[in-house]
PDB file of N, CA and C in Angstrom:
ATOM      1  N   UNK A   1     -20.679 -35.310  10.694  1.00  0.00           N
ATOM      2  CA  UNK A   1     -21.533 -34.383  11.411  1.00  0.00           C
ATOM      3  C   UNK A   1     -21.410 -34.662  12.902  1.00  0.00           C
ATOM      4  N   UNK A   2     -21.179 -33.828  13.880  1.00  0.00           N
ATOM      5  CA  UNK A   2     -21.259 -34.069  15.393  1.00  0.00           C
ATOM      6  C   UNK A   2     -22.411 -34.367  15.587  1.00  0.00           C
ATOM      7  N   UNK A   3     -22.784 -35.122  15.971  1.00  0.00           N
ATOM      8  CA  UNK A   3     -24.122 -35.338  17.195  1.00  0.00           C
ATOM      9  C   UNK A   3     -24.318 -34.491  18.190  1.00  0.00           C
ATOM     10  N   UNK A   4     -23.003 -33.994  18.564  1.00  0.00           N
ATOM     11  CA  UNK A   4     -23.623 -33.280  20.149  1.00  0.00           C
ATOM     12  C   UNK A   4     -24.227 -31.589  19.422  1.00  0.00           C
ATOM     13  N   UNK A   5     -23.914 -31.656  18.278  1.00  0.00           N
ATOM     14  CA  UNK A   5     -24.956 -30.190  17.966  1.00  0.00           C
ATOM     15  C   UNK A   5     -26.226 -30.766  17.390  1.00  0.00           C
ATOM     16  N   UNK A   6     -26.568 -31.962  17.160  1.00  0.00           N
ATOM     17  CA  UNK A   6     -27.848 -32.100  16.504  1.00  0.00           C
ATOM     18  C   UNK A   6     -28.995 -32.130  17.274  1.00  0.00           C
ATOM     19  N   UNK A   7     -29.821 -31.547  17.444  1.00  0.00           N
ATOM     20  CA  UNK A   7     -30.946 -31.637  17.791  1.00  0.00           C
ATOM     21  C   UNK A   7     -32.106 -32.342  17.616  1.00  0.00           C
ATOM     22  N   UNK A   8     -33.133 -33.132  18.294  1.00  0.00           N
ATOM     23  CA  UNK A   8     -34.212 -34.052  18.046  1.00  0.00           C
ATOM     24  C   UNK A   8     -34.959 -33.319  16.948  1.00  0.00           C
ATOM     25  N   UNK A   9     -35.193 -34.163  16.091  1.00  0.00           N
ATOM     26  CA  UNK A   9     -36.109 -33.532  14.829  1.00  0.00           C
ATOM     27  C   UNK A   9     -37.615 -32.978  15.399  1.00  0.00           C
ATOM     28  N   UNK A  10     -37.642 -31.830  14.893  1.00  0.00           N
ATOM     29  CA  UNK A  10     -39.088 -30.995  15.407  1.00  0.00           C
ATOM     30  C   UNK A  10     -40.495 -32.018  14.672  1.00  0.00           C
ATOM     31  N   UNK A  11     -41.265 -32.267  15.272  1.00  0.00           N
ATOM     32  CA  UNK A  11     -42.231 -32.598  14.713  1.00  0.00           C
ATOM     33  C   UNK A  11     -43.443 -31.969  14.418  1.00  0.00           C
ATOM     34  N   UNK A  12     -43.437 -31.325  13.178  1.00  0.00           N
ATOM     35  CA  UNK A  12     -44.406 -30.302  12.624  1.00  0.00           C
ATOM     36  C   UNK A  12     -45.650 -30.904  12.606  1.00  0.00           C
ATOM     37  N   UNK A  13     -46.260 -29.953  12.746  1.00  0.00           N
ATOM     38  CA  UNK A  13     -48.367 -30.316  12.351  1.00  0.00           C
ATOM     39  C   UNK A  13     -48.439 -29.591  11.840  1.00  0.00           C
ATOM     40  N   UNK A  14     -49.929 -29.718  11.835  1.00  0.00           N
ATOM     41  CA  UNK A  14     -50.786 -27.940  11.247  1.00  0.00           C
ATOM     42  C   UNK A  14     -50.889 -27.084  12.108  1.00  0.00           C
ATOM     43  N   UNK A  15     -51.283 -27.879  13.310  1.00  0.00           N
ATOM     44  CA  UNK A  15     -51.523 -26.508  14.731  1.00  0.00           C
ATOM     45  C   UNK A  15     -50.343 -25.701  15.021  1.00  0.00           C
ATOM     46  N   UNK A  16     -49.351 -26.405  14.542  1.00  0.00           N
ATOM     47  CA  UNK A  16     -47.787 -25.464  14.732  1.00  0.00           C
ATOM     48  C   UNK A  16     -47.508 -24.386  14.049  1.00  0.00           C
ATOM     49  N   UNK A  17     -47.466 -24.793  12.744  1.00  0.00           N
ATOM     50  CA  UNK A  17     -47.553 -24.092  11.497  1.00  0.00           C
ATOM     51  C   UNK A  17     -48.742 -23.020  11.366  1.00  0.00           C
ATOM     52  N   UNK A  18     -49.432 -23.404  11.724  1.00  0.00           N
ATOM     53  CA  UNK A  18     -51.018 -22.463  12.302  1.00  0.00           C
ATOM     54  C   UNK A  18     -50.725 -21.518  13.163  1.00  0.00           C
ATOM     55  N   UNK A  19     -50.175 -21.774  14.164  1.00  0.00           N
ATOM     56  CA  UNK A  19     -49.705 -20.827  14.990  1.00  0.00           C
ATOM     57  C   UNK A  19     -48.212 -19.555  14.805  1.00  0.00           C
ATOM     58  N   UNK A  20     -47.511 -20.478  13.984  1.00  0.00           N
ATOM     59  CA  UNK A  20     -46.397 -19.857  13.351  1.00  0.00           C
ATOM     60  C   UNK A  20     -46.793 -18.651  12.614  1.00  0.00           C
ATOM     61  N   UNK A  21     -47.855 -18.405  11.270  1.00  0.00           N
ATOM     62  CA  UNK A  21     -47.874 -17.993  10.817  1.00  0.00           C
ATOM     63  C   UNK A  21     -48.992 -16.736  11.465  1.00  0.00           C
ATOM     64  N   UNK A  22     -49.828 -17.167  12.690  1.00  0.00           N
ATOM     65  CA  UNK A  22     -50.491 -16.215  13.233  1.00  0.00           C
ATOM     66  C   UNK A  22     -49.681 -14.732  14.071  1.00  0.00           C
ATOM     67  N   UNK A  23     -48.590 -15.631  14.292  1.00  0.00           N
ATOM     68  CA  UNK A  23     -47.402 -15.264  14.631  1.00  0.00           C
ATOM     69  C   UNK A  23     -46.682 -14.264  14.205  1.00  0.00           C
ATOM     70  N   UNK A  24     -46.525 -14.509  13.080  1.00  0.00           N
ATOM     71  CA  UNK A  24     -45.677 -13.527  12.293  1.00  0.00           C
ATOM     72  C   UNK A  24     -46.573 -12.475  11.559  1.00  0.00           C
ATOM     73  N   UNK A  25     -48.102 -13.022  11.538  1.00  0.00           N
ATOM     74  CA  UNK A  25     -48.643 -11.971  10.973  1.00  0.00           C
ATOM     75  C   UNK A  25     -49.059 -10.950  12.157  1.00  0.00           C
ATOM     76  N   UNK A  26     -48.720 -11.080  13.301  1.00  0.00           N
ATOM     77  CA  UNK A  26     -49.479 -10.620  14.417  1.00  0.00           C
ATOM     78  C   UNK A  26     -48.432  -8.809  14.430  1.00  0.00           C
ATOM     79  N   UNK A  27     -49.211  -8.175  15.478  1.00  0.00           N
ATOM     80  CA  UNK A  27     -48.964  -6.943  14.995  1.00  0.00           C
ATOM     81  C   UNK A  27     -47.555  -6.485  16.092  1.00  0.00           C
ATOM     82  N   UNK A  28     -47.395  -7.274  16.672  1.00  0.00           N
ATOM     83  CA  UNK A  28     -45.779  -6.888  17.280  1.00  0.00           C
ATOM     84  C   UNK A  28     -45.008  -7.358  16.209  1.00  0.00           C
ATOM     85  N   UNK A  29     -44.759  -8.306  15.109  1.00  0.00           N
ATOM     86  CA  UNK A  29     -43.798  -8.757  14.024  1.00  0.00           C
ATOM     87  C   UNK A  29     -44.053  -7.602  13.459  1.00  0.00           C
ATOM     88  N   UNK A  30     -45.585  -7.041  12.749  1.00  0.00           N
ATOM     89  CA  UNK A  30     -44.808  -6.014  12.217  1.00  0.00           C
ATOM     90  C   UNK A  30     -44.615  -4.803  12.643  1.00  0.00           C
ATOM     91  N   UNK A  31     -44.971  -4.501  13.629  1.00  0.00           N
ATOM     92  CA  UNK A  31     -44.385  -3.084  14.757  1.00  0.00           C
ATOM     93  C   UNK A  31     -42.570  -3.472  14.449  1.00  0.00           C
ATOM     94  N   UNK A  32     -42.039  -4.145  15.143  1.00  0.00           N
ATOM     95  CA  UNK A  32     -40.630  -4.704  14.826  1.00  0.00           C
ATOM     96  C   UNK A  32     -40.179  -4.251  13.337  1.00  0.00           C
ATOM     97  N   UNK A  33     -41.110  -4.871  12.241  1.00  0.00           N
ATOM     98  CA  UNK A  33     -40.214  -4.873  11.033  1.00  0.00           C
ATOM     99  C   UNK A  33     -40.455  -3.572  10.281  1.00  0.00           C
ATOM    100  N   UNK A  34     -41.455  -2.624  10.586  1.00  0.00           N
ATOM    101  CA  UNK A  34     -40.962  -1.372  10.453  1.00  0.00           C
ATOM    102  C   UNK A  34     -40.481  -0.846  11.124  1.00  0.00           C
ATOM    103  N   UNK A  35     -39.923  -0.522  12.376  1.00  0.00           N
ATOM    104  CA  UNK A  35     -38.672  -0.240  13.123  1.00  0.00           C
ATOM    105  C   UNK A  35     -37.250  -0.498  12.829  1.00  0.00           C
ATOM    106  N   UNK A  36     -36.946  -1.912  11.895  1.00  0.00           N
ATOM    107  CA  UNK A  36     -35.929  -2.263  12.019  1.00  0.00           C
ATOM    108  C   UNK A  36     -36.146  -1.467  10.683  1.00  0.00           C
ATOM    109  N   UNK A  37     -37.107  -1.290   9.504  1.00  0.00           N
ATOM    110  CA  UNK A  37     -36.994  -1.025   8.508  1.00  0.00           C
ATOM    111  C   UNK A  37     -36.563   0.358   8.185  1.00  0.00           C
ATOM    112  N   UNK A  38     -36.906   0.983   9.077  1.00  0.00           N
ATOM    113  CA  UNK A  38     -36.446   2.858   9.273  1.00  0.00           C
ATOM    114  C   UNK A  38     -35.048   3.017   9.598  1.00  0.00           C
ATOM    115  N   UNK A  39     -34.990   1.823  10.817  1.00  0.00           N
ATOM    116  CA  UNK A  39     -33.214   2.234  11.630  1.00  0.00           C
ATOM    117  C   UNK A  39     -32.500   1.617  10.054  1.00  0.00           C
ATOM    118  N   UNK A  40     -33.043   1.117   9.495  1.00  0.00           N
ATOM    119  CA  UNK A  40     -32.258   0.558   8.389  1.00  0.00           C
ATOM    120  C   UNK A  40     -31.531   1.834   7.648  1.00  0.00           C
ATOM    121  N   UNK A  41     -32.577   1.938   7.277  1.00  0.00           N
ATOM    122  CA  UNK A  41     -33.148   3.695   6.070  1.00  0.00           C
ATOM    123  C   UNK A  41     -32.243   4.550   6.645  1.00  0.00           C
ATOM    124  N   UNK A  42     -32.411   5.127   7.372  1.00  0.00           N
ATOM    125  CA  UNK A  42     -31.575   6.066   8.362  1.00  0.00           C
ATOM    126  C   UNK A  42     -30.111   5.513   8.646  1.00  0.00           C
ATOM    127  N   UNK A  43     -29.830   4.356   9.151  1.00  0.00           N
ATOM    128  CA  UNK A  43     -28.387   3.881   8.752  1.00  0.00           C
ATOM    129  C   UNK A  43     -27.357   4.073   7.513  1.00  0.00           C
ATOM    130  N   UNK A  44     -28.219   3.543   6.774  1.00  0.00           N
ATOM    131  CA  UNK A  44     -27.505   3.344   5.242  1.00  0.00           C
ATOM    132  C   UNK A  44     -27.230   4.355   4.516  1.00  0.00           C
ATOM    133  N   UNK A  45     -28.967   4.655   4.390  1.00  0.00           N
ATOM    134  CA  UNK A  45     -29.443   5.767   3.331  1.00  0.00           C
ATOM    135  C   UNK A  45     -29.394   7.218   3.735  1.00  0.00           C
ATOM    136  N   UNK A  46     -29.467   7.241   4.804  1.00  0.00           N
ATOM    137  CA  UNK A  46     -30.562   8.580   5.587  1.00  0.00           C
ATOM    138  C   UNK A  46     -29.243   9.197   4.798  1.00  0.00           C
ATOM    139  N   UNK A  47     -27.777   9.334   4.651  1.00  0.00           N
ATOM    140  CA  UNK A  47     -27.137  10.529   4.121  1.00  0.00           C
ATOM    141  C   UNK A  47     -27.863  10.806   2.890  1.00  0.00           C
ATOM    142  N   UNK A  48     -28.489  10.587   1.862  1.00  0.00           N
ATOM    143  CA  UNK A  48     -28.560  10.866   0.772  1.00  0.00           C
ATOM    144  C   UNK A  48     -30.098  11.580   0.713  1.00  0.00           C
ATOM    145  N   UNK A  49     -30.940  11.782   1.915  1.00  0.00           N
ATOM    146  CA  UNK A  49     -32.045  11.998   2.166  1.00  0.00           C
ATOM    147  C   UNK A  49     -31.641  14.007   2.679  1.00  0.00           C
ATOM    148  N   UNK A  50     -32.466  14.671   2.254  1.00  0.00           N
ATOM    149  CA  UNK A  50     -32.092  15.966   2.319  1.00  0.00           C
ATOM    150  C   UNK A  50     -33.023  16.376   3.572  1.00  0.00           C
ATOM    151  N   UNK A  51     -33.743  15.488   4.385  1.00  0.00           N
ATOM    152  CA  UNK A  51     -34.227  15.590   5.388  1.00  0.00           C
ATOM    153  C   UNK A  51     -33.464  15.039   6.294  1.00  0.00           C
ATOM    154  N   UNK A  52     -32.218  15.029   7.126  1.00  0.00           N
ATOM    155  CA  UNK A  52     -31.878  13.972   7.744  1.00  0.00           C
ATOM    156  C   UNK A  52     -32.334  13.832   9.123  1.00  0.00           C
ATOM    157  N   UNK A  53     -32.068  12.983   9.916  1.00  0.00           N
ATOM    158  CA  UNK A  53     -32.468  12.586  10.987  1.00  0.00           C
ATOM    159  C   UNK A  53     -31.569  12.650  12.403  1.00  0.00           C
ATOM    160  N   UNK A  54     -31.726  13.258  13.274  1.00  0.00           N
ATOM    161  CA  UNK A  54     -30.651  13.509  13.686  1.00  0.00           C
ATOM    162  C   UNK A  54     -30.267  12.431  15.187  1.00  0.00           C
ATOM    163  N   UNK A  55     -29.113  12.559  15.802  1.00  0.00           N
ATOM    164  CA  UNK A  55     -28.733  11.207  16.537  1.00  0.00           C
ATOM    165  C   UNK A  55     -29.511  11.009  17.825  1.00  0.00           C
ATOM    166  N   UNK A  56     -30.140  12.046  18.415  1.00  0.00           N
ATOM    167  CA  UNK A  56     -31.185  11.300  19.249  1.00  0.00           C
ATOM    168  C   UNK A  56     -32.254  10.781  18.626  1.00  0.00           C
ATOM    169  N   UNK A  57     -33.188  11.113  17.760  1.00  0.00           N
ATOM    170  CA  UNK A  57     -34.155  10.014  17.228  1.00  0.00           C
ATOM    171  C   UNK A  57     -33.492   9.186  16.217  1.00  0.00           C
ATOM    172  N   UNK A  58     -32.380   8.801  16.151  1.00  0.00           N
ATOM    173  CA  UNK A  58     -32.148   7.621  15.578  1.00  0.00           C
ATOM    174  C   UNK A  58     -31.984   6.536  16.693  1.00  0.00           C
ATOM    175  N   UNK A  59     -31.187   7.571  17.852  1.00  0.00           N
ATOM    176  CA  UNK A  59     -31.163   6.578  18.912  1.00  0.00           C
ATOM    177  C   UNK A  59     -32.257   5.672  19.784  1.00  0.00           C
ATOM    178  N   UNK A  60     -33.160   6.378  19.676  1.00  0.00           N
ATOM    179  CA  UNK A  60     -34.611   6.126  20.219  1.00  0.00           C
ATOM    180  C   UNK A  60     -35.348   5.669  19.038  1.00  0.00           C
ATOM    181  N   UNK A  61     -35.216   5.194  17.778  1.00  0.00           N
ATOM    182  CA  UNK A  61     -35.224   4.204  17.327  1.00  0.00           C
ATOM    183  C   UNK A  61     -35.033   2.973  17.632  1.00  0.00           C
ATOM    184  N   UNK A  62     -33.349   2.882  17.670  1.00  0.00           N
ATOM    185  CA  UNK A  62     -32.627   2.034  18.362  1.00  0.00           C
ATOM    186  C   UNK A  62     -33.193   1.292  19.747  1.00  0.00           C
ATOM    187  N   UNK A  63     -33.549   1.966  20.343  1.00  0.00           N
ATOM    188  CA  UNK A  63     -34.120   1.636  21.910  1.00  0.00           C
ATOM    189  C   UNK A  63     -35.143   0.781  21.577  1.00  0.00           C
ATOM    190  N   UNK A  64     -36.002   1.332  20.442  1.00  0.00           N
ATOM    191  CA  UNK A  64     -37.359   1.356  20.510  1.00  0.00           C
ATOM    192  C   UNK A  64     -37.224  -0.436  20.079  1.00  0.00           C
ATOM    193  N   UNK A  65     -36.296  -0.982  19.089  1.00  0.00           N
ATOM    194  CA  UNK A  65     -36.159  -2.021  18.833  1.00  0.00           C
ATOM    195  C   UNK A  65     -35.948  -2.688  20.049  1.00  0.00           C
ATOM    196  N   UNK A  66     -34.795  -2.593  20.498  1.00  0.00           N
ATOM    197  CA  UNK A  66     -34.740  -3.623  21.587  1.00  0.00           C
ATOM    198  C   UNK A  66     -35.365  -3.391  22.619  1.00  0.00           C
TER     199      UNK A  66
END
C-alpha cells in the first residue's frame, strides 16, 4: 500500500455522525436527489414515456443540479 495516498484515520464520535446524518436528511440533499432523480428518468427512460420532455427543460434540469 503507498503511504503517500493514505490519509490520517478520521476519528468518529457521535457529534460527527450526528451531524452527518442531519446532513443528509436536510432539505438541500433531498432537493439534489430528486433533481438528479428526474435528469435520471428523462435520460434513460424519458424515450419510452409518451409525454416526453423536451431539450431545454432537460437542460435546465441540468443547470439546476449544478
Amino acid at each position: 500500500m503507498d503511504k503517500s495516498l493514505h490519509f490520517s484515520k478520521l476519528n468518529l464520535n457521535s457529534n460527527i455522525i450526528d451531524e452527518t446524518f442531519k446532513e443528509i436528511q436536510g432539505e438541500a440533499v433531498a432537493r439534489l436527489m430528486g433533481l438528479i432523480s428526474h435528469f435520471v428518468y428523462w435520460s434513460v427512460f424519458g424515450h419510452l414515456n409518451t409525454n416526453r420532455i423536451d431539450d431545454y427543460h432537460l437542460k435546465q434540469l441540468f443547470i439546476s443540479i449544478a
